[in-house]
N, C-alpha and C. Protein backbone atom coordinates (compact mmCIF):
# COMPACT_ATOMS: atom_id res chain seq x y z
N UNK A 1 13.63 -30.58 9.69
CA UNK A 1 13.45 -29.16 9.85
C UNK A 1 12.83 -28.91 11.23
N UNK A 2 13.31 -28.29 12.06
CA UNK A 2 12.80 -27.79 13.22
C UNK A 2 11.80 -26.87 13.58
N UNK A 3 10.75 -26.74 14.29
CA UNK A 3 9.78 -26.18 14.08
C UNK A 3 10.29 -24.50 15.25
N UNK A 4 9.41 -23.77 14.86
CA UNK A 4 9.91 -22.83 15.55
C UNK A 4 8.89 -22.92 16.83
N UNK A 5 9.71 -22.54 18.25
CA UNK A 5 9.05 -22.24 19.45
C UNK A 5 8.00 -21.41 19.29
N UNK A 6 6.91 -21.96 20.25
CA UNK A 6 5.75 -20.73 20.03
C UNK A 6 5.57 -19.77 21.22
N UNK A 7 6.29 -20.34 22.00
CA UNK A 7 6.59 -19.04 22.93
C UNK A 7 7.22 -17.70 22.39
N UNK A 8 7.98 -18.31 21.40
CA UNK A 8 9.56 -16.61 20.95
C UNK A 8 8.04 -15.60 19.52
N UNK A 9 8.14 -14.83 19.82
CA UNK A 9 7.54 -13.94 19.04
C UNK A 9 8.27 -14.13 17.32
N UNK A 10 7.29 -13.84 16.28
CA UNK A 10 8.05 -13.77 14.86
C UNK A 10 8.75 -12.62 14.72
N UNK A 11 9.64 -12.70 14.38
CA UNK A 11 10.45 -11.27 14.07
C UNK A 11 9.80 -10.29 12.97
N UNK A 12 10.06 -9.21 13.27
CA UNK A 12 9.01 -7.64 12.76
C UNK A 12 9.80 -7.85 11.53
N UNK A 13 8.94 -7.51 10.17
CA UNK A 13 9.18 -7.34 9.37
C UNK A 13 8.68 -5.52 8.50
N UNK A 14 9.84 -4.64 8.65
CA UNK A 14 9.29 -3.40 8.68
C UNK A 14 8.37 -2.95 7.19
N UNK A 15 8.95 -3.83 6.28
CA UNK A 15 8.12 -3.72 4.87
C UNK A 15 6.50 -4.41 4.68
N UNK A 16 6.50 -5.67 5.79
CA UNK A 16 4.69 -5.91 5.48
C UNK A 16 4.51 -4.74 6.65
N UNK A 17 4.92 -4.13 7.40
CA UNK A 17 3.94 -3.38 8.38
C UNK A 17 3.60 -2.09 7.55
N UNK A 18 4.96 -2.02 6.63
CA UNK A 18 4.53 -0.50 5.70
C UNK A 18 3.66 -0.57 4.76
N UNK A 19 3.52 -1.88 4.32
CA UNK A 19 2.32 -2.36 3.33
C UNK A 19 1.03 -2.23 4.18
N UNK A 20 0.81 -3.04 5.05
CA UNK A 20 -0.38 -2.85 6.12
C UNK A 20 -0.68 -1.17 6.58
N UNK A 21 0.14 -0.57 6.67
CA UNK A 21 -0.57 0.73 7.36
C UNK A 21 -0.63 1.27 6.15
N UNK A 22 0.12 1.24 4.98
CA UNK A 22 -0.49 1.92 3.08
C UNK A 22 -2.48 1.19 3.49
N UNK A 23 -2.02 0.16 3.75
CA UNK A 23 -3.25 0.01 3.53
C UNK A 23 -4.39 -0.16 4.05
N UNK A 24 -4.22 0.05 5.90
CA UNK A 24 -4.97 1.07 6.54
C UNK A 24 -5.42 2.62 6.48
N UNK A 25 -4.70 3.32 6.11
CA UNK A 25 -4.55 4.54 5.44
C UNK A 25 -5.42 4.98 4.32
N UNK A 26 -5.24 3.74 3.39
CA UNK A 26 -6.03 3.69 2.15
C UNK A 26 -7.76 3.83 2.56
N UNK A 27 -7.80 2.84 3.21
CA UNK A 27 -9.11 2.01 3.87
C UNK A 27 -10.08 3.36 4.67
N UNK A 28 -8.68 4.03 5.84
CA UNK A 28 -9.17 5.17 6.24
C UNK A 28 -9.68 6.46 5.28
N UNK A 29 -9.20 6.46 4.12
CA UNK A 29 -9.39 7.25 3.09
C UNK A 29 -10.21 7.79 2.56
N UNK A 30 -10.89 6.26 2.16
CA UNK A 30 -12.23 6.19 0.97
C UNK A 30 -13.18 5.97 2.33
N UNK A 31 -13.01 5.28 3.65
CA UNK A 31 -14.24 5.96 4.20
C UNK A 31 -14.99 7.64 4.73
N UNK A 32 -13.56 8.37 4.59
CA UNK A 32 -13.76 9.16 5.28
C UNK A 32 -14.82 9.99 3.67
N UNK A 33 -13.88 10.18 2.94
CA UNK A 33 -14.53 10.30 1.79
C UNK A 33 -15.50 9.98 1.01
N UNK A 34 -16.15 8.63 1.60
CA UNK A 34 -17.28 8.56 1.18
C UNK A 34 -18.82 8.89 2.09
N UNK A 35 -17.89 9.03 3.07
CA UNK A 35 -19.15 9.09 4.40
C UNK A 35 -19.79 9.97 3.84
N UNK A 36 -19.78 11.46 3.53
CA UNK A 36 -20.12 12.47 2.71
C UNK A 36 -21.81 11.91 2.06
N UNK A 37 -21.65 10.49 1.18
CA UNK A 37 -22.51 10.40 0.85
C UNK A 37 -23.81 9.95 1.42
N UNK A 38 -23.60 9.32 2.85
CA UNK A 38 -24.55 9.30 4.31
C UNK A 38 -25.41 10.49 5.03
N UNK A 39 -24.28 11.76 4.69
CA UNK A 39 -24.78 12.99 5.03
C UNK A 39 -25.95 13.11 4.37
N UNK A 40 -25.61 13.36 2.64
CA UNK A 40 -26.88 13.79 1.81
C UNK A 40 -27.79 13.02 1.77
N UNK A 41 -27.30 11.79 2.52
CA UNK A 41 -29.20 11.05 2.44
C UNK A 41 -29.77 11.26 4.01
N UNK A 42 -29.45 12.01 4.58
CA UNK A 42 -30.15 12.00 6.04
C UNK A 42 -29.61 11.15 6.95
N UNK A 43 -28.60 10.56 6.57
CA UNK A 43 -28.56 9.39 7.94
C UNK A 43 -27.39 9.57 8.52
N UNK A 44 -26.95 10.71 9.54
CA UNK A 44 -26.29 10.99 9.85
C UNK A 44 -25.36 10.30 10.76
N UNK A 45 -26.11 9.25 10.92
CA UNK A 45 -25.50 8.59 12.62
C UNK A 45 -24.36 7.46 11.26
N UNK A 46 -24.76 6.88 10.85
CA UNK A 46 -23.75 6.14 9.47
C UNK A 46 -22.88 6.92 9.17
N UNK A 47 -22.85 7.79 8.91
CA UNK A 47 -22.32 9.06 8.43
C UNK A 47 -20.87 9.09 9.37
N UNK A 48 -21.17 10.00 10.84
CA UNK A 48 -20.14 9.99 12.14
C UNK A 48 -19.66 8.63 12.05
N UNK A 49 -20.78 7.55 11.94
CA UNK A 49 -19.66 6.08 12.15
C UNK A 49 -18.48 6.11 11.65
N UNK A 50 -18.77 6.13 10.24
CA UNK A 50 -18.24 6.05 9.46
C UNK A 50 -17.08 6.99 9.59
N UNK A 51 -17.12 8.25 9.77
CA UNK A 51 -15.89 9.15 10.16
C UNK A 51 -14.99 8.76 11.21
N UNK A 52 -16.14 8.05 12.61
CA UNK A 52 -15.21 8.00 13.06
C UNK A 52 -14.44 6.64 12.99
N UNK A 53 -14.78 6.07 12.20
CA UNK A 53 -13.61 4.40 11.83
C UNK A 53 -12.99 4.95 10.93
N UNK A 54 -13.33 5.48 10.38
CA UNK A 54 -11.60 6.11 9.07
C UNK A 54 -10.75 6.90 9.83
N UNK A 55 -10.83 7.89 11.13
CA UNK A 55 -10.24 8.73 11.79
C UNK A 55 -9.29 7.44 12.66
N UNK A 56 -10.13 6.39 12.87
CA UNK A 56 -8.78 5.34 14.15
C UNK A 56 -8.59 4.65 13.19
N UNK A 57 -8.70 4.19 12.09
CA UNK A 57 -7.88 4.16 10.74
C UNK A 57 -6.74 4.66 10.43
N UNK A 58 -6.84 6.03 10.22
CA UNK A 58 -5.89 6.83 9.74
C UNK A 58 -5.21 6.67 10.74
N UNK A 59 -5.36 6.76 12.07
CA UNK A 59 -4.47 6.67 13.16
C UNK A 59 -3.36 5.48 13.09
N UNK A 60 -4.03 4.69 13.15
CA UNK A 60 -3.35 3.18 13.43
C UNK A 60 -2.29 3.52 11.71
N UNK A 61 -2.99 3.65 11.34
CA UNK A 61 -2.02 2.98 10.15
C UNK A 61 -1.01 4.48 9.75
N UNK A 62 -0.40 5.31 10.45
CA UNK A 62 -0.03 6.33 10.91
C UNK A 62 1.02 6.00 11.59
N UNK A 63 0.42 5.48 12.57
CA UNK A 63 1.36 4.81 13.73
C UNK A 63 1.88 3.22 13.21
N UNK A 64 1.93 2.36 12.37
CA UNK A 64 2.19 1.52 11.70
C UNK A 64 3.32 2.00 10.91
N UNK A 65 3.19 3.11 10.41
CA UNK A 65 3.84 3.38 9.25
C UNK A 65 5.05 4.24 9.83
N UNK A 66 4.96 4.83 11.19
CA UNK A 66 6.32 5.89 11.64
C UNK A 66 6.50 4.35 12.13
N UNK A 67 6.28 3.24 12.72
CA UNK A 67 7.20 2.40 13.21
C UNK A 67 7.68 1.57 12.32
N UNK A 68 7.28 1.47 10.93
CA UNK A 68 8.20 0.57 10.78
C UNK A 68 9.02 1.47 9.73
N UNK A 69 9.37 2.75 9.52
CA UNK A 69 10.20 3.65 9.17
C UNK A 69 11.55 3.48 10.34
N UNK A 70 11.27 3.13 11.70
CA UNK A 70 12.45 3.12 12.13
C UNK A 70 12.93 1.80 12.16
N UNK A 71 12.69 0.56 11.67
CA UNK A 71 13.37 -0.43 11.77
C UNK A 71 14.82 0.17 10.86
C-alpha cells in the first residue's frame, strides 16, 4: 500500500466540514446564551469574553457551513 505524499493536501470533504461548523455553531450558541449568567453575578468582563468567543464562533462556523454547501 502506498503511502500518501505529504506535500499534496487531503481532499475537502464537504460533509465533516458541515458537521464541524453544526458544531461550531452549536458551541457558539450555548456560550452566547449562557454568558447571561456572568452578567447577573457582576462579572462582566467573563461575561463580553464570553460573547465575544461565541460571536467568532458563530462566524467561523457560518463560514464553514456556506463552504461546504458549495462543494
Amino acid at each position: 500500500m502506498a503511502a500518501a505524499d505529504p506535500g499534496t493536501p487531503a481532499p475537502r470533504d464537504p460533509r465533516r466540514e458541515r458537521l464541524i461548523a453544526l458544531l461550531a455553531l452549536g458551541v457558539a450558541v450555548v456560550l452566547m446564551v449562557s454568558s447571561v449568567t456572568w452578567f447577573g453575578t457582576g462579572q462582566q468582563g467573563v461575561g463580553l469574553g464570553q460573547l465575544f468567543l461565541g460571536v467568532v464562533l458563530a462566524v467561523v462556523g457560518l463560514v464553514l457551513y456556506r463552504r461546504s454547501d458549495r462543494s
